[in-house]
Protein backbone atom coordinates (compact mmCIF):
# COMPACT_ATOMS: atom_id res chain seq x y z
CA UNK A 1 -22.45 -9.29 -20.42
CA UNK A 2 -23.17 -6.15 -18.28
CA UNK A 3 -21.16 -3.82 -17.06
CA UNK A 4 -22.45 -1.66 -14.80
CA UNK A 5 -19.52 0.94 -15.27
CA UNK A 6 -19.91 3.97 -17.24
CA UNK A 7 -16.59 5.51 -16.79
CA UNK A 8 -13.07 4.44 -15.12
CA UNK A 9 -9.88 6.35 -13.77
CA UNK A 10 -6.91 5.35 -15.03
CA UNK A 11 -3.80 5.70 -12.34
CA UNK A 12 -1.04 5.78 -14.38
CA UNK A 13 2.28 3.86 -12.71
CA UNK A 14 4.65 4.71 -15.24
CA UNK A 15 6.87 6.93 -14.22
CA UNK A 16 7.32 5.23 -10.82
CA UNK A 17 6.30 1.30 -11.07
CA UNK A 18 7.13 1.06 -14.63
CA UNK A 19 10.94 3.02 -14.62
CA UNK A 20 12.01 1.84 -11.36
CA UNK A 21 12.15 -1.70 -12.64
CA UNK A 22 13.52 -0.90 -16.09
CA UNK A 23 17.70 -1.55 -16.24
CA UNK A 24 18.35 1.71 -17.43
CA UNK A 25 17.87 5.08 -15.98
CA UNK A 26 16.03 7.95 -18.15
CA UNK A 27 17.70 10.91 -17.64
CA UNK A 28 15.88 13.64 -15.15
CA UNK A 29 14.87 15.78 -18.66
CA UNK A 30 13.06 13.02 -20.59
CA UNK A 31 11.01 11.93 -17.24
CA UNK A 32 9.58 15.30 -16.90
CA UNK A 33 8.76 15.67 -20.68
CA UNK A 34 7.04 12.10 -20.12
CA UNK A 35 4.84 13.17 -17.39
CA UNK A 36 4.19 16.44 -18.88
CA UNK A 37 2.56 14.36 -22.06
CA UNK A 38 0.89 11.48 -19.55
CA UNK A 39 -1.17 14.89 -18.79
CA UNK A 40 -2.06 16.51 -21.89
CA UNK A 41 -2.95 12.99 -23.10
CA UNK A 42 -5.86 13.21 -20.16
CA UNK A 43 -4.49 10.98 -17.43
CA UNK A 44 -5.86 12.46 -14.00
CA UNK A 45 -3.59 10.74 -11.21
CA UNK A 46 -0.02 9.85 -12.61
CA UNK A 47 2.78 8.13 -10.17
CA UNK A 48 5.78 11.18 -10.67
CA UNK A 49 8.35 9.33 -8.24
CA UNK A 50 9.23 7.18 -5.23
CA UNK A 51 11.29 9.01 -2.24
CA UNK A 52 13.27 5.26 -1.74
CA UNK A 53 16.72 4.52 -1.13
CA UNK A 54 18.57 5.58 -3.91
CA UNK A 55 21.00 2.96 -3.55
CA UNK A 56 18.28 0.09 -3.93
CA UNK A 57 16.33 2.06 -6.75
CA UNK A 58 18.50 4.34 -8.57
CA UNK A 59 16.08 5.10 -10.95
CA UNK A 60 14.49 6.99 -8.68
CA UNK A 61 17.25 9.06 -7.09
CA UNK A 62 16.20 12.04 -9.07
CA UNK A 63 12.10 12.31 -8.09
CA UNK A 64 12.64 15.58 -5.91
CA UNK A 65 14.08 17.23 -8.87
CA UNK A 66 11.81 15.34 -11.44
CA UNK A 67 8.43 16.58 -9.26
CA UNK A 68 9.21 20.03 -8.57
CA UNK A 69 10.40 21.04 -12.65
CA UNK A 70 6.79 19.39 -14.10
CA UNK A 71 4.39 21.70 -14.67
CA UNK A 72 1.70 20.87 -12.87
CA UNK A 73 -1.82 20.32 -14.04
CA UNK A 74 -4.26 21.48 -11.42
CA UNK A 75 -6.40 19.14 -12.55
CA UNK A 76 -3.71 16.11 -11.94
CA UNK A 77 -2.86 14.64 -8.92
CA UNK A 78 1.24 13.50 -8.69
CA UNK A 79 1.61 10.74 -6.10
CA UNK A 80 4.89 9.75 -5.18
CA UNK A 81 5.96 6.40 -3.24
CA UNK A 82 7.02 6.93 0.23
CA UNK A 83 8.52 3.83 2.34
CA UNK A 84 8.84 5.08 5.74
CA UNK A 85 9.02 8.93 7.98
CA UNK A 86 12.62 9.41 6.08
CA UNK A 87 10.89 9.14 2.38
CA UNK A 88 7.88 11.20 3.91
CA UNK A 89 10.10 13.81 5.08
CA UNK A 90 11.64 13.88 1.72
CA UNK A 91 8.57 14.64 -0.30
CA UNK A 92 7.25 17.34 2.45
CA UNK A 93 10.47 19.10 1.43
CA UNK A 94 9.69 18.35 -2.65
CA UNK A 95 5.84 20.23 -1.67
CA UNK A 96 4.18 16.94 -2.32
CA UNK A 97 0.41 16.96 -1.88
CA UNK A 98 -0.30 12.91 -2.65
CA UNK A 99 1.41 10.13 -0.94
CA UNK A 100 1.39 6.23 -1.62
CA UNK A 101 2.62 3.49 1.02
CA UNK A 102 3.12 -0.36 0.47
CA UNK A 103 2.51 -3.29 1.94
CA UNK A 104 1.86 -7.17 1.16
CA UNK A 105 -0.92 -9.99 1.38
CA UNK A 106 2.31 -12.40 1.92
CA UNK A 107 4.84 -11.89 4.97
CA UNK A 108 7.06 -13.88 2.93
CA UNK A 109 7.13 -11.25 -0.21
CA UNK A 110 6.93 -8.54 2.55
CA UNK A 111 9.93 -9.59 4.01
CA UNK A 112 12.24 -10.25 0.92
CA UNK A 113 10.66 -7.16 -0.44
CA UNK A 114 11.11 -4.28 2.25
CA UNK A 115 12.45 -6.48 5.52
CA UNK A 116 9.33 -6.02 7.48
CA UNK A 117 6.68 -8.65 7.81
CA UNK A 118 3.02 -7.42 7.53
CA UNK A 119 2.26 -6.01 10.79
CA UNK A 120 6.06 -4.72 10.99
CA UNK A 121 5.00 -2.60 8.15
CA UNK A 122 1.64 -1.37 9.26
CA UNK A 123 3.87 0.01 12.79
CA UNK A 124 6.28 1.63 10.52
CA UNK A 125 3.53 3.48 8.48
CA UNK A 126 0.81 4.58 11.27
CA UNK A 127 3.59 7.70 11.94
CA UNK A 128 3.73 8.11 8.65
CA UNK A 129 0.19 7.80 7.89
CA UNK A 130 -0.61 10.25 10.70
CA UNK A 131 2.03 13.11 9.50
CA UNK A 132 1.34 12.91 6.36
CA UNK A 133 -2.51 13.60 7.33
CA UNK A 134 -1.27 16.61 9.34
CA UNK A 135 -0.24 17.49 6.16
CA UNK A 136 -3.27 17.35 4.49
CA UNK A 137 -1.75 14.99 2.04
CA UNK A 138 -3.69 12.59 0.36
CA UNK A 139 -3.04 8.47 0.73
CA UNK A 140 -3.12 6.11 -1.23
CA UNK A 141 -2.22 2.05 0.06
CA UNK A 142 -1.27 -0.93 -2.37
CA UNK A 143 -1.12 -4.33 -1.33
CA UNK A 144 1.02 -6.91 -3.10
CA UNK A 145 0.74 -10.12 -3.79
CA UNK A 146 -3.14 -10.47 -3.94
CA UNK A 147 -3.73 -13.00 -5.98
CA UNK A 148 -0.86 -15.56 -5.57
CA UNK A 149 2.84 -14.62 -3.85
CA UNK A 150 6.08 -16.20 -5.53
CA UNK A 151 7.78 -17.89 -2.59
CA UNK A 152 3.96 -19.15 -0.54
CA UNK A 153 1.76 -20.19 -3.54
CA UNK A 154 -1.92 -19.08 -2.94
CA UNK A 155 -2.92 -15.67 -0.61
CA UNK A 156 -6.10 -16.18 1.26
CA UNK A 157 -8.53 -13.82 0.21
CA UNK A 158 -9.62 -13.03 3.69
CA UNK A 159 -5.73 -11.67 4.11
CA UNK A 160 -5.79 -9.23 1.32
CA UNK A 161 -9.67 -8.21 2.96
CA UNK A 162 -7.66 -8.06 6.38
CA UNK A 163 -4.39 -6.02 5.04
CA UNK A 164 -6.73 -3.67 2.42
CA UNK A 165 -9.01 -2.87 5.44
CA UNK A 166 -6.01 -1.94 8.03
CA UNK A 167 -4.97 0.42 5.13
CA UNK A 168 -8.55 2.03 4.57
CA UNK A 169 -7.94 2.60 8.64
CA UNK A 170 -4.39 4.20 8.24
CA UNK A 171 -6.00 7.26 6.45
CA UNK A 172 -5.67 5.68 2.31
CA UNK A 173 -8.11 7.15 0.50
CA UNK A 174 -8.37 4.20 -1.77
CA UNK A 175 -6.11 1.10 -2.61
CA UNK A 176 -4.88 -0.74 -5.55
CA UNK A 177 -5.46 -4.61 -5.20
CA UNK A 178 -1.85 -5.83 -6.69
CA UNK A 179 -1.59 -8.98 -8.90
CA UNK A 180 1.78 -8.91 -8.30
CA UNK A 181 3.32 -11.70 -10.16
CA UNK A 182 0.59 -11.86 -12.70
CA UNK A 183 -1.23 -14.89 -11.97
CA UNK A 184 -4.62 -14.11 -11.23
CA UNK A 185 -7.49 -15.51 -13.68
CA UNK A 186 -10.90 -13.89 -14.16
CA UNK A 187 -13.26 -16.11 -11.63
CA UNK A 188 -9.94 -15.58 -8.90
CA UNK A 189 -10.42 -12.18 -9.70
CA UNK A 190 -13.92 -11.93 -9.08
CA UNK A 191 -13.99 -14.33 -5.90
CA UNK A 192 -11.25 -11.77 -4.10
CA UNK A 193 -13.24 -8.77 -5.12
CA UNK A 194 -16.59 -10.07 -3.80
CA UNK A 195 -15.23 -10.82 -0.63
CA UNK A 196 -13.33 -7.21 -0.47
CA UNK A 197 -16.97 -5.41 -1.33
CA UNK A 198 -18.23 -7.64 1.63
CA UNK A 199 -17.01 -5.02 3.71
CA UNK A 200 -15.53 -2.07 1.67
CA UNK A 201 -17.25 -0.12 -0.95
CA UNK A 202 -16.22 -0.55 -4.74
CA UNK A 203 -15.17 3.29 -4.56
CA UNK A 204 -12.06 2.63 -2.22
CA UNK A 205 -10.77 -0.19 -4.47
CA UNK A 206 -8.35 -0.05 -7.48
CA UNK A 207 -7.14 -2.72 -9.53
CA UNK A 208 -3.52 -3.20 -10.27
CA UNK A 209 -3.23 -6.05 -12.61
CA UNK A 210 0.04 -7.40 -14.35
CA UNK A 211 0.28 -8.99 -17.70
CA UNK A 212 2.98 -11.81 -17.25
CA UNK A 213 0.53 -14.67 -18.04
CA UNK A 214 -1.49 -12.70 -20.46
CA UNK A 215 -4.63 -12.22 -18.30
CA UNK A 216 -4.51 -8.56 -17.16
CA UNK A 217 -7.28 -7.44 -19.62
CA UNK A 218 -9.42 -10.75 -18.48
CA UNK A 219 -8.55 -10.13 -15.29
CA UNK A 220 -9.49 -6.44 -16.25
CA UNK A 221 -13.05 -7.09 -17.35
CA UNK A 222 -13.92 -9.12 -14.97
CA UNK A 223 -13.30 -6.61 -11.87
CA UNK A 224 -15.46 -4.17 -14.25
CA UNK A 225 -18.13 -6.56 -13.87
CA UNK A 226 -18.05 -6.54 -10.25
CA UNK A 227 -18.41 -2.81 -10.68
CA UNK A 228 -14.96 -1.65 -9.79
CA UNK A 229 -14.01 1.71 -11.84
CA UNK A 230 -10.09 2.70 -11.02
CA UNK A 231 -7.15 0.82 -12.58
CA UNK A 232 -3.34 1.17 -12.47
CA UNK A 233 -1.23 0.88 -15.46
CA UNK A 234 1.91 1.57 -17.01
CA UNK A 235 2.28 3.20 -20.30
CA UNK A 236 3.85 1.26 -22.75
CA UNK A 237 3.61 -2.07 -20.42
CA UNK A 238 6.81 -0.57 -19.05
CA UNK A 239 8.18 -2.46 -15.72
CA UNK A 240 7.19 -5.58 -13.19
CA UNK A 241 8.40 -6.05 -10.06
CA UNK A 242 12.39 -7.27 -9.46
CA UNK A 243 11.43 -9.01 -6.14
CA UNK A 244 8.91 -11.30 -8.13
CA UNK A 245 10.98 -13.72 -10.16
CA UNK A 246 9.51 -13.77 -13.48
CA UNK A 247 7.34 -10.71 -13.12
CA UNK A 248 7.62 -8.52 -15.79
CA UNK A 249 4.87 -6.15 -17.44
CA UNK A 250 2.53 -4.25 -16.03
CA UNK A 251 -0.73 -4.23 -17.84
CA UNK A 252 -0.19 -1.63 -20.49
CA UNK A 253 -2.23 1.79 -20.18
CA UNK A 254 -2.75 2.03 -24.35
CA UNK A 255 -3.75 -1.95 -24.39
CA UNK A 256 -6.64 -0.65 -21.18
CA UNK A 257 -7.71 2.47 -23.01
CA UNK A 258 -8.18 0.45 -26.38
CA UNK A 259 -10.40 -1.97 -24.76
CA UNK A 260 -12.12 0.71 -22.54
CA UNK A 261 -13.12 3.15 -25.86
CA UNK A 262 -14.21 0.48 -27.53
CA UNK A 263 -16.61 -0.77 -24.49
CA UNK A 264 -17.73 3.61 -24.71
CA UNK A 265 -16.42 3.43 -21.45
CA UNK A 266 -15.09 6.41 -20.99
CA UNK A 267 -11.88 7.15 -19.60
CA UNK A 268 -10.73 10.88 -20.99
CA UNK A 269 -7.46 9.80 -22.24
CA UNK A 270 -5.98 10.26 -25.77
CA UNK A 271 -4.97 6.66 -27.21
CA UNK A 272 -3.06 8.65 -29.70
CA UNK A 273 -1.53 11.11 -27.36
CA UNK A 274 -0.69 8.24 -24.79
CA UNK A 275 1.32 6.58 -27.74
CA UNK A 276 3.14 9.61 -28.23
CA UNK A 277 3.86 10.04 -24.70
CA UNK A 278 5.40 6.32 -24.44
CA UNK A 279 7.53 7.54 -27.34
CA UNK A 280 9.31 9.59 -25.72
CA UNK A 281 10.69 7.09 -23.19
CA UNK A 282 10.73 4.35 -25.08
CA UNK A 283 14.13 5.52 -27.09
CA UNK A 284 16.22 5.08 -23.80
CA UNK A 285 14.92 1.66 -23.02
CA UNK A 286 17.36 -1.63 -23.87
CA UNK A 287 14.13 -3.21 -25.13
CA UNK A 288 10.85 -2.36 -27.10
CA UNK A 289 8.12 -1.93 -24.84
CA UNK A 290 5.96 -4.68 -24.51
CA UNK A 291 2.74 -3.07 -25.10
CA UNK A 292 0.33 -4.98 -27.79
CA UNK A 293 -1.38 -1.91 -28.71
CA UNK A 294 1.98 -0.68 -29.57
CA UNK A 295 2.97 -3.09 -31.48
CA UNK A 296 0.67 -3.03 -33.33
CA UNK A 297 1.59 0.49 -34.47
CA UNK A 298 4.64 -0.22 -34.54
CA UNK A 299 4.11 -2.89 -37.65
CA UNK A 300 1.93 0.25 -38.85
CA UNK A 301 -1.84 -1.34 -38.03
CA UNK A 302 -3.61 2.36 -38.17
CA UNK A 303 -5.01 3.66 -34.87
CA UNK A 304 -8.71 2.47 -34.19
CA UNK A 305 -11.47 4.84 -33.55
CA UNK A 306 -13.73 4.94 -30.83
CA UNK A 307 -16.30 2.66 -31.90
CA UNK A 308 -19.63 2.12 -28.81
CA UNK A 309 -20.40 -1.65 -28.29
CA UNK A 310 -23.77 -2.29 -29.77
């Protein structure tokens, strides 16, 4: 096996994908110590927050507050999710620097998700693109549904080439590939990604895998053989997606940095500050979280050193 990847960002979701589909809301307080430790454990790029309709995602009625009490890294970046000019608006006021906007390989998903088919979405986000830019904010795009969409079956790969592209031209600096309901398998992986680096370069792509069949670390390895190097995931394996029926758990960030230090891939992230960082949310949660890695700790397996593939 090569891999022809010597080091990989890790965008941690968290605090935004991972809480805003948990039942429960953690109070404003324990969010900011979370993110606060997401940082000193090394992550570089951690989600704080989405500016969305409180009334559809409470969980996230608090992220103005939440993102202006962290104390912020100058070395981290703090993107928030913004849906449309109103959410925008909304994070201008917060002094946001780094944006993320959403859309779908699936009109279907799109639809039941936020009411808009695909190209309904792209005309409610080229204002929003282009203010944002006069801003001098940075961009980020995701695309759902990439690999296989709950209510149409398979996604052409060509339409997650066609949707990822019309993002690159919005202004997104990069965007995460979604495997939304978690159904993607290695050579699937690797088929959509060759076709994607057709066109755009492995730089502008991230990988944003979930773990609901147990293939996200597959699915993982084999996008690192295709040479892509950034990867969403959610500490603790917290959250899914509650418009994908059956979705649950995003790949967990300690179950990717285990695997990546023991590859010597390096990543800069504590495995042992990450755990502790989990910790702190996971006390407020009406469930363990799901991470293996965790777990494992949990039933008191000691922590495993870095140890380089020979």
């Amino acid at each position: 096996m090569r891999i022809p990847v010597e080091s990989v960002k890790v965008v941690e979701v968290g605090p935004r994908d991972g809480l805003q589909n948990e039942k429960v809301t953690i109070p404003k307080e324990a969010k900011i110590e979370y993110i606060t430790a997401l940082a000193d454990a090394g992550l570089k790029v951690i989600e704080a927050g989405a500016f969305v309709s409180p009334k559809w995602v409470p969980q996230m009625a608090d992220t103005a507050e939440v993102y202006r009490e962290i104390p912020k890294d100058p070395g981290v970046e703090y993107p928030v999710l913004v849906p449309n000019m109103k959410g925008l608006e909304r994070a201008i006021d917060a002094g946001v620097k780094s944006i993320a906007i959403f859309t779908a390989a699936s009109d279907t998903f799109n639809q039941r998700n936020i009411n808009m088919t695909i190209d309904e979405s792209f005309e409610n986000y080229a204002p929003v693109a282009l203010r944002a830019r006069e801003e001098q904010m940075r961009i980020r795009g995701y695309v759902s549904t990439a690999f296989g969409c709950p209510y149409e079956g398979d996604v052409p790969p060509e339409k997650v080439l066609e949707v990822t592209a019309r993002l690159l031209d919005l202004g997104c600096y990069e965007v995460s590939v979604g495997d939304t309901i978690g159904v993607g398998t290695p050579m699937q992986v690797q088929g959509v990604i060759g076709i994607l680096l057709q066109v755009i370069p492995a730089q502008k792509l991230a990988m944003h895998f979930h773990d609901t069949r147990g293939t996200a670390l597959a699915n993982t390895l084999a996008a690192l053989e295709m040479g892509i190097a950034t990867f969403d995931a959610s500490s603790g394996g917290l959250g899914g997606c509650p418009y994908a029926p059956g979705a649950s758990g995003n790949l967990a960030t300690e179950d990717l940095i285990y695997m990546l230090d023991r590859m010597a891939i390096e990543t800069g992230v504590s495995l042992e500050r990450l755990v502790a960082a989990s910790s702190i949310v996971g006390p407020y949660l009406d469930h363990p979280l799901p991470g293996r890695y965790l777990q494992a700790c949990t039933r008191g397996v000691p922590f495993a050193t870095k140890t380089p593939v020979q």
